[in-house]
PDB file of N, CA and C in Angstrom:
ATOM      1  N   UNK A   1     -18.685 -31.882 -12.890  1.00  0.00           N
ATOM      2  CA  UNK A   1     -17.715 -30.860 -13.242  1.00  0.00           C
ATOM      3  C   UNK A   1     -16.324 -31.489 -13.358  1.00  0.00           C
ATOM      4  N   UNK A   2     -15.164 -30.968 -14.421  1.00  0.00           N
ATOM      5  CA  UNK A   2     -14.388 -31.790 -14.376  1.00  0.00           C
ATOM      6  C   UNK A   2     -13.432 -30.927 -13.219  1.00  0.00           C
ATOM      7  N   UNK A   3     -11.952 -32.277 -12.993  1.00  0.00           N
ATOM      8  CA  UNK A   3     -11.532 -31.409 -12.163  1.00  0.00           C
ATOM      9  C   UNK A   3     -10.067 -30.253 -12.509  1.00  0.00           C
ATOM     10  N   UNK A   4     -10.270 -30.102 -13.522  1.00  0.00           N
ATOM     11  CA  UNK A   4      -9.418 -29.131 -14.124  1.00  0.00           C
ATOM     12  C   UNK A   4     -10.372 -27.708 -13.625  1.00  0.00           C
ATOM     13  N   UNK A   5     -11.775 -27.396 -13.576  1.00  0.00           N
ATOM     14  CA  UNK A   5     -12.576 -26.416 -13.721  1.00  0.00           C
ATOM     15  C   UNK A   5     -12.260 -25.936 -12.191  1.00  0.00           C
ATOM     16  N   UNK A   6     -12.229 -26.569 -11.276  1.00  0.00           N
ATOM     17  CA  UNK A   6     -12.358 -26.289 -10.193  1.00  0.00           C
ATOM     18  C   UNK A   6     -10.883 -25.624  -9.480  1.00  0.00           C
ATOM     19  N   UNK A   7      -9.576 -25.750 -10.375  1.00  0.00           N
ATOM     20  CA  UNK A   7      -8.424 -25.369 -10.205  1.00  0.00           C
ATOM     21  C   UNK A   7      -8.467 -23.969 -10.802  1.00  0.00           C
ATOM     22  N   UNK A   8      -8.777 -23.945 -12.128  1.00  0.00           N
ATOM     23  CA  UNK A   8      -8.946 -22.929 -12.871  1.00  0.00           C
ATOM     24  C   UNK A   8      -9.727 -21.350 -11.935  1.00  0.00           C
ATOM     25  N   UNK A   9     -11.049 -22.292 -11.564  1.00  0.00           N
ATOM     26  CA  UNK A   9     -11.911 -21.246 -10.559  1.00  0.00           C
ATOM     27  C   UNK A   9     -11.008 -20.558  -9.649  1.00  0.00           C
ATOM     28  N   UNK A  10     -10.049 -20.978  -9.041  1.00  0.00           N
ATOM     29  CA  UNK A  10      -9.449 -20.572  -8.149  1.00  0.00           C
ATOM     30  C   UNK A  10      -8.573 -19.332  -8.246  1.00  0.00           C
ATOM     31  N   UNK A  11      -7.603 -19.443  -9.459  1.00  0.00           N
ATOM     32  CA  UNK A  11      -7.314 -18.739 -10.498  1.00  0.00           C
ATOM     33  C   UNK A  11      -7.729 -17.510 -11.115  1.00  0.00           C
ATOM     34  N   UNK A  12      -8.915 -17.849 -11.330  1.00  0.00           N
ATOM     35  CA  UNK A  12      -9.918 -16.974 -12.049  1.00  0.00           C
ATOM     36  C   UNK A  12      -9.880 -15.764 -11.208  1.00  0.00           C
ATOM     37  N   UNK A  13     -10.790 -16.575 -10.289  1.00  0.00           N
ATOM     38  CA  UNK A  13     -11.152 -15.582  -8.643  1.00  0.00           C
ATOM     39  C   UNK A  13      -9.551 -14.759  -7.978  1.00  0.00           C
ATOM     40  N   UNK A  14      -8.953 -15.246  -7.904  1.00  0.00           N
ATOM     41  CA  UNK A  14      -7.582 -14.458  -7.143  1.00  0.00           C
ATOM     42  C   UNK A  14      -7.043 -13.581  -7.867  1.00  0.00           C
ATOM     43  N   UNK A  15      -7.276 -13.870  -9.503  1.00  0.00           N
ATOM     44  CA  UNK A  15      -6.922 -12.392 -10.221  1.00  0.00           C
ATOM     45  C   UNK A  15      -7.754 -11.640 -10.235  1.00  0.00           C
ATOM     46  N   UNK A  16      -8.840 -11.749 -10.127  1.00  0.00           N
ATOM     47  CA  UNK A  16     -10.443 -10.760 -10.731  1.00  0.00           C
ATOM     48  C   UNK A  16      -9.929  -9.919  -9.209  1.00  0.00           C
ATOM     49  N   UNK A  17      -9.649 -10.322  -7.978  1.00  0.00           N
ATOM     50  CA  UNK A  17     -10.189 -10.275  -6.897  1.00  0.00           C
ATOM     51  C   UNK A  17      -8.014  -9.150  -7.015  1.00  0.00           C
ATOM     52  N   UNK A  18      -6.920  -9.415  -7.287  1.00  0.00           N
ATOM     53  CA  UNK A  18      -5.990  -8.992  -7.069  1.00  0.00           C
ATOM     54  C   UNK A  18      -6.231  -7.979  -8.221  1.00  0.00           C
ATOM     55  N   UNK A  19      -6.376  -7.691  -8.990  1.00  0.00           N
ATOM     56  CA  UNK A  19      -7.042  -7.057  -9.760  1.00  0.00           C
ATOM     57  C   UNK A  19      -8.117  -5.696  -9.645  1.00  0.00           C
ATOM     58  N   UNK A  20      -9.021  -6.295  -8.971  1.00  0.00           N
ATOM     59  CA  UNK A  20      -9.868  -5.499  -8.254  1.00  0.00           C
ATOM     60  C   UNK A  20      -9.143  -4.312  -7.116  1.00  0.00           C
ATOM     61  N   UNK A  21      -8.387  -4.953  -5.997  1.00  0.00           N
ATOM     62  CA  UNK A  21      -7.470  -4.157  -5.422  1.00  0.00           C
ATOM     63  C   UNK A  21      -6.647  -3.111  -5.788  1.00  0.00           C
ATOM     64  N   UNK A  22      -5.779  -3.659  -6.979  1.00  0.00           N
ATOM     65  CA  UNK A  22      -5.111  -2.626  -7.701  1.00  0.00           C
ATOM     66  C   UNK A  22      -5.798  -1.561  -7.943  1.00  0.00           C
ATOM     67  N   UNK A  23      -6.824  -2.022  -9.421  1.00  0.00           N
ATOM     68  CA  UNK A  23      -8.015  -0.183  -9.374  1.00  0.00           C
ATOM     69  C   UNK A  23      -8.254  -0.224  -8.354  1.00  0.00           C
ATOM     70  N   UNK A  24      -8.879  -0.461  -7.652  1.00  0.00           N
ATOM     71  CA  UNK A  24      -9.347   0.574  -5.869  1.00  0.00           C
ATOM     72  C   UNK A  24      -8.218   1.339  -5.927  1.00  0.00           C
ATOM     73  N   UNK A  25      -7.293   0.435  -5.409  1.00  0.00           N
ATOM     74  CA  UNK A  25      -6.379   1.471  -4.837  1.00  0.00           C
ATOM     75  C   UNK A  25      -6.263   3.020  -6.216  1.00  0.00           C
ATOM     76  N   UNK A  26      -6.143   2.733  -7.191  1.00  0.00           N
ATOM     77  CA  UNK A  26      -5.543   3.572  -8.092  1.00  0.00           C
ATOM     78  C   UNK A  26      -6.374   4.325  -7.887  1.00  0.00           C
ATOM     79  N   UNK A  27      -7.590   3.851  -8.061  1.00  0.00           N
ATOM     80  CA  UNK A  27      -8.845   4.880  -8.335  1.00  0.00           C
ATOM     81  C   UNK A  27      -9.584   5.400  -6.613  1.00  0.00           C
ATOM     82  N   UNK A  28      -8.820   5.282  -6.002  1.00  0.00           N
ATOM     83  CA  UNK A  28      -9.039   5.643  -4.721  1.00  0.00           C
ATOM     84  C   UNK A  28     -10.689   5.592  -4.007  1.00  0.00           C
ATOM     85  N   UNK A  29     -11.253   4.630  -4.629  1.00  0.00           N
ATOM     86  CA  UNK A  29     -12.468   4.465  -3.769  1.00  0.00           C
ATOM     87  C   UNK A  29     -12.649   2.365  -3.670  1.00  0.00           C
ATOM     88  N   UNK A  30     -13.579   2.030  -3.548  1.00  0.00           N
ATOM     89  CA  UNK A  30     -13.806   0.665  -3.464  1.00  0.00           C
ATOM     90  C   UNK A  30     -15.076  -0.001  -2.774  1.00  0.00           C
ATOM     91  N   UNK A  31     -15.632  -0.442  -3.692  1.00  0.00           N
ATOM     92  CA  UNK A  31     -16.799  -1.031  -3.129  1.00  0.00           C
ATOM     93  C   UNK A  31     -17.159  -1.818  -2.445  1.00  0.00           C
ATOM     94  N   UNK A  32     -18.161  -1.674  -1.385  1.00  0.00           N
ATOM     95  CA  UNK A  32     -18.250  -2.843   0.006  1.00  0.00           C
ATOM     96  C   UNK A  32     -19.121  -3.342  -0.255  1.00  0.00           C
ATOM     97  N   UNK A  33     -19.456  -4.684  -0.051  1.00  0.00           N
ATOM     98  CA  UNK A  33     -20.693  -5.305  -0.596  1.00  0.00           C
ATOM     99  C   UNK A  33     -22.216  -5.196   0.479  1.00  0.00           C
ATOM    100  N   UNK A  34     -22.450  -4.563   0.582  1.00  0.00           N
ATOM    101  CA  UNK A  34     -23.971  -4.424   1.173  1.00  0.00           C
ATOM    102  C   UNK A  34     -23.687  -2.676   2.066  1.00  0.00           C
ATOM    103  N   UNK A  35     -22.655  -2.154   1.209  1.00  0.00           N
ATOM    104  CA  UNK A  35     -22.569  -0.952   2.194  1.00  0.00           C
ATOM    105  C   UNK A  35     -22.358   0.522   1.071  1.00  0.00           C
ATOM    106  N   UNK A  36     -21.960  -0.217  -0.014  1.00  0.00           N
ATOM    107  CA  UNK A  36     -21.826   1.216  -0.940  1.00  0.00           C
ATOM    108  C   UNK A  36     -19.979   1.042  -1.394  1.00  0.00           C
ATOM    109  N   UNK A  37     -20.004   2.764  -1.732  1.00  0.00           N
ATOM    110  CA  UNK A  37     -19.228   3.064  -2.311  1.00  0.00           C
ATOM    111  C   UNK A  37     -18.002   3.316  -1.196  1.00  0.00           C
ATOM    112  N   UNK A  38     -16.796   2.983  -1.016  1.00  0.00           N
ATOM    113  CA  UNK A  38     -15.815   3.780   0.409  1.00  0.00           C
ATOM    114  C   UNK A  38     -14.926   4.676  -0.324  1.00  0.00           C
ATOM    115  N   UNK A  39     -14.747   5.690  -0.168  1.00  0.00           N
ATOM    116  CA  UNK A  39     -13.469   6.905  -0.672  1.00  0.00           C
ATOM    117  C   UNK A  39     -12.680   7.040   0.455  1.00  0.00           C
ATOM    118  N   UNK A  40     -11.138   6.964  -0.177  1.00  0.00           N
ATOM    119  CA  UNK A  40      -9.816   6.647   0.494  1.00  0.00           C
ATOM    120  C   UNK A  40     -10.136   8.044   1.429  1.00  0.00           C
ATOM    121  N   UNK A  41     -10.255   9.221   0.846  1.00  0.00           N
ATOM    122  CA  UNK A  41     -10.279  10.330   1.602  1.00  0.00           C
ATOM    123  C   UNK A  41     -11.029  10.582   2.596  1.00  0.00           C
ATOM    124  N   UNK A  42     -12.293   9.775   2.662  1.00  0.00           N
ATOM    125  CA  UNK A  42     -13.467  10.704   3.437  1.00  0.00           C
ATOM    126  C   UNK A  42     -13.351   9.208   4.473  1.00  0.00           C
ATOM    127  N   UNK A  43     -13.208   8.114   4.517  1.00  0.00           N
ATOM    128  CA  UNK A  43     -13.597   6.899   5.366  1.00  0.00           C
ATOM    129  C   UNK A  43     -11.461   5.958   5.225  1.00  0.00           C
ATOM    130  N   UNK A  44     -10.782   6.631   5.297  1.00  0.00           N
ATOM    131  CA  UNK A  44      -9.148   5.630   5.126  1.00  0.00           C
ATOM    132  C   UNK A  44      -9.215   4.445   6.043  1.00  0.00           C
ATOM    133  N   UNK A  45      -9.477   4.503   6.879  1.00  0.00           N
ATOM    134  CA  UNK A  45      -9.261   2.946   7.542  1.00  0.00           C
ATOM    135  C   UNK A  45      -9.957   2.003   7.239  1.00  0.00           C
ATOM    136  N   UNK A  46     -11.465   2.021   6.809  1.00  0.00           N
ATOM    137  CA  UNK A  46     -11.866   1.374   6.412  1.00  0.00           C
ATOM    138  C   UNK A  46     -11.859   1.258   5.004  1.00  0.00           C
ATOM    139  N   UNK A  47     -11.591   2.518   4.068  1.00  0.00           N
ATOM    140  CA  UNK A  47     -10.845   1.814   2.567  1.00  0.00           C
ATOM    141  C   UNK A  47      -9.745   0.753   2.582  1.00  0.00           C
ATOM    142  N   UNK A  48      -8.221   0.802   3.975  1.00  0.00           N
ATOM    143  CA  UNK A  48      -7.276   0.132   3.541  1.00  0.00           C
ATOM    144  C   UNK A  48      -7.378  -0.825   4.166  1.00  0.00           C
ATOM    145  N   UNK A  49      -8.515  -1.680   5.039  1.00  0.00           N
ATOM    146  CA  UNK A  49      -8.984  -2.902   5.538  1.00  0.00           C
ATOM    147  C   UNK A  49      -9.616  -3.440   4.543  1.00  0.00           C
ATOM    148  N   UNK A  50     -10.169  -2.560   3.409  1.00  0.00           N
ATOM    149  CA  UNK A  50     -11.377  -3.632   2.529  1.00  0.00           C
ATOM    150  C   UNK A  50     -10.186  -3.900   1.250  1.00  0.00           C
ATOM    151  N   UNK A  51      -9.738  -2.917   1.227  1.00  0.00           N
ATOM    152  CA  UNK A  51      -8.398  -2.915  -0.175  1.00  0.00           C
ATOM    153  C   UNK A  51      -7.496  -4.382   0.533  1.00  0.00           C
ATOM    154  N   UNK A  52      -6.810  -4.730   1.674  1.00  0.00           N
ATOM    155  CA  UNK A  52      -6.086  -5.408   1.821  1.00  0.00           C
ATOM    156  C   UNK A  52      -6.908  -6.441   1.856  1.00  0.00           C
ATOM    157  N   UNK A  53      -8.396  -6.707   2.411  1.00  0.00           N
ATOM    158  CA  UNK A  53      -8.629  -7.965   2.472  1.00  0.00           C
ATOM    159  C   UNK A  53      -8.526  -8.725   0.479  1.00  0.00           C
ATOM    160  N   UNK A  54      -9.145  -7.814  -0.056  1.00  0.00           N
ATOM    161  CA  UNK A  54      -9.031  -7.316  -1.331  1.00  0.00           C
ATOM    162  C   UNK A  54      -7.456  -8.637  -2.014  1.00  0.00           C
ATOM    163  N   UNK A  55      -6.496  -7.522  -1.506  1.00  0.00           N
ATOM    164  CA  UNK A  55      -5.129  -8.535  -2.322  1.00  0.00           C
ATOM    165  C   UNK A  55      -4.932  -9.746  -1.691  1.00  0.00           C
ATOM    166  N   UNK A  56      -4.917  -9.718  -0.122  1.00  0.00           N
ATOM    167  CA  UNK A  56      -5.076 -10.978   0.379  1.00  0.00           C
ATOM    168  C   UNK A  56      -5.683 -12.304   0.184  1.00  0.00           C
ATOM    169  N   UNK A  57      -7.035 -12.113   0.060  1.00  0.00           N
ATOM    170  CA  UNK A  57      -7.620 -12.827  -0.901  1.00  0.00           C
ATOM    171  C   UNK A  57      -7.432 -13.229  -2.209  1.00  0.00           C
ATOM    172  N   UNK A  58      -6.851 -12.088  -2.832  1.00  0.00           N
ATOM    173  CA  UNK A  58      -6.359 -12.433  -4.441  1.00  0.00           C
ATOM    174  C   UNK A  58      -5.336 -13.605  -4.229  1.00  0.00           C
ATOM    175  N   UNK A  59      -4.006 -12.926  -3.248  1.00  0.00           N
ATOM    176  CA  UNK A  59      -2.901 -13.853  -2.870  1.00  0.00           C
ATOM    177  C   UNK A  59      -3.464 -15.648  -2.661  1.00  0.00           C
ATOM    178  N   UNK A  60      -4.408 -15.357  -1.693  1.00  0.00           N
ATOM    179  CA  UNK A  60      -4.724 -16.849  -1.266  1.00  0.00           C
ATOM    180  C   UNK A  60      -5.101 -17.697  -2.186  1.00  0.00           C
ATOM    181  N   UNK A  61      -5.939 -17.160  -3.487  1.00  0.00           N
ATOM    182  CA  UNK A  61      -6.748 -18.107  -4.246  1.00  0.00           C
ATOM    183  C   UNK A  61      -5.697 -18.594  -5.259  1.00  0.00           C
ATOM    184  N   UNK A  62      -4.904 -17.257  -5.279  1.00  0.00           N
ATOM    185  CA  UNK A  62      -3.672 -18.030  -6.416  1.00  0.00           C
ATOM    186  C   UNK A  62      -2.305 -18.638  -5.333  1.00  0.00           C
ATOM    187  N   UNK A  63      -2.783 -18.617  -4.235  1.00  0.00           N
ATOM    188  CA  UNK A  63      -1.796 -19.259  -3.811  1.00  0.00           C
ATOM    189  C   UNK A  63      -2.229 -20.745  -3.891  1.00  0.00           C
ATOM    190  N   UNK A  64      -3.321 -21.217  -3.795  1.00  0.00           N
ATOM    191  CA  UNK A  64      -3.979 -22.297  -4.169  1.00  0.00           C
ATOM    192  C   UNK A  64      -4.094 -22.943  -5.130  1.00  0.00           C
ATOM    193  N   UNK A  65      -4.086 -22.183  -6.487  1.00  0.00           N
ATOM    194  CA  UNK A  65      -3.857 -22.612  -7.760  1.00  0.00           C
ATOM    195  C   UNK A  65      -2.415 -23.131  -7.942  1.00  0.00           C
ATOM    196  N   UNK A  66      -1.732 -22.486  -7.084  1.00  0.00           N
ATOM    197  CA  UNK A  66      -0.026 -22.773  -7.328  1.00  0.00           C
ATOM    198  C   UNK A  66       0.414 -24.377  -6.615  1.00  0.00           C
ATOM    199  N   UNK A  67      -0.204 -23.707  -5.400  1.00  0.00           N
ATOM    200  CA  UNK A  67      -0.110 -25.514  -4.559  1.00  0.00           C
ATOM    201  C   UNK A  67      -0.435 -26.546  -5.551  1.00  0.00           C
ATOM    202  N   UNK A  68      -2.286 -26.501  -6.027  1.00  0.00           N
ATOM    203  CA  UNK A  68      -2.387 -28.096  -6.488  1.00  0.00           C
ATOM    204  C   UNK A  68      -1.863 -28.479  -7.715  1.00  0.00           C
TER     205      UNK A  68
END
């Protein structure tokens, strides 16, 4: 693999993933991976723990792309 691909990945992933956060939030639900669907209304603490890990993650991967 070259190593341009592996910078790029990083990139890729932190927008798909900061991205992802945004609709949740807009669209007020968000999907957990082995658990379903979460709605802001009926489950909130655990929508705004999965939403933040959500941008956080976005943050980190492009914070990574920025470093190298």
């Amino acid at each position: 693999m070259p190593d341009w691909y592996s910078q790029y990945i990083c990139l890729i992933l932190g927008v798909i993933l900061f991205f992802g956060a945004v609709v949740s939030t807009r669209a007020r639900k968000t999907r957990v991976p082995f658990f379903g669907w979460v709605y802001r209304a009926k489950e909130p603490n655990v929508f705004w723990w999965v939403v933040t890990v959500y941008y956080l993650a976005g943050v980190l991967f492009i914070g990574i792309f920025l470093l190298n």
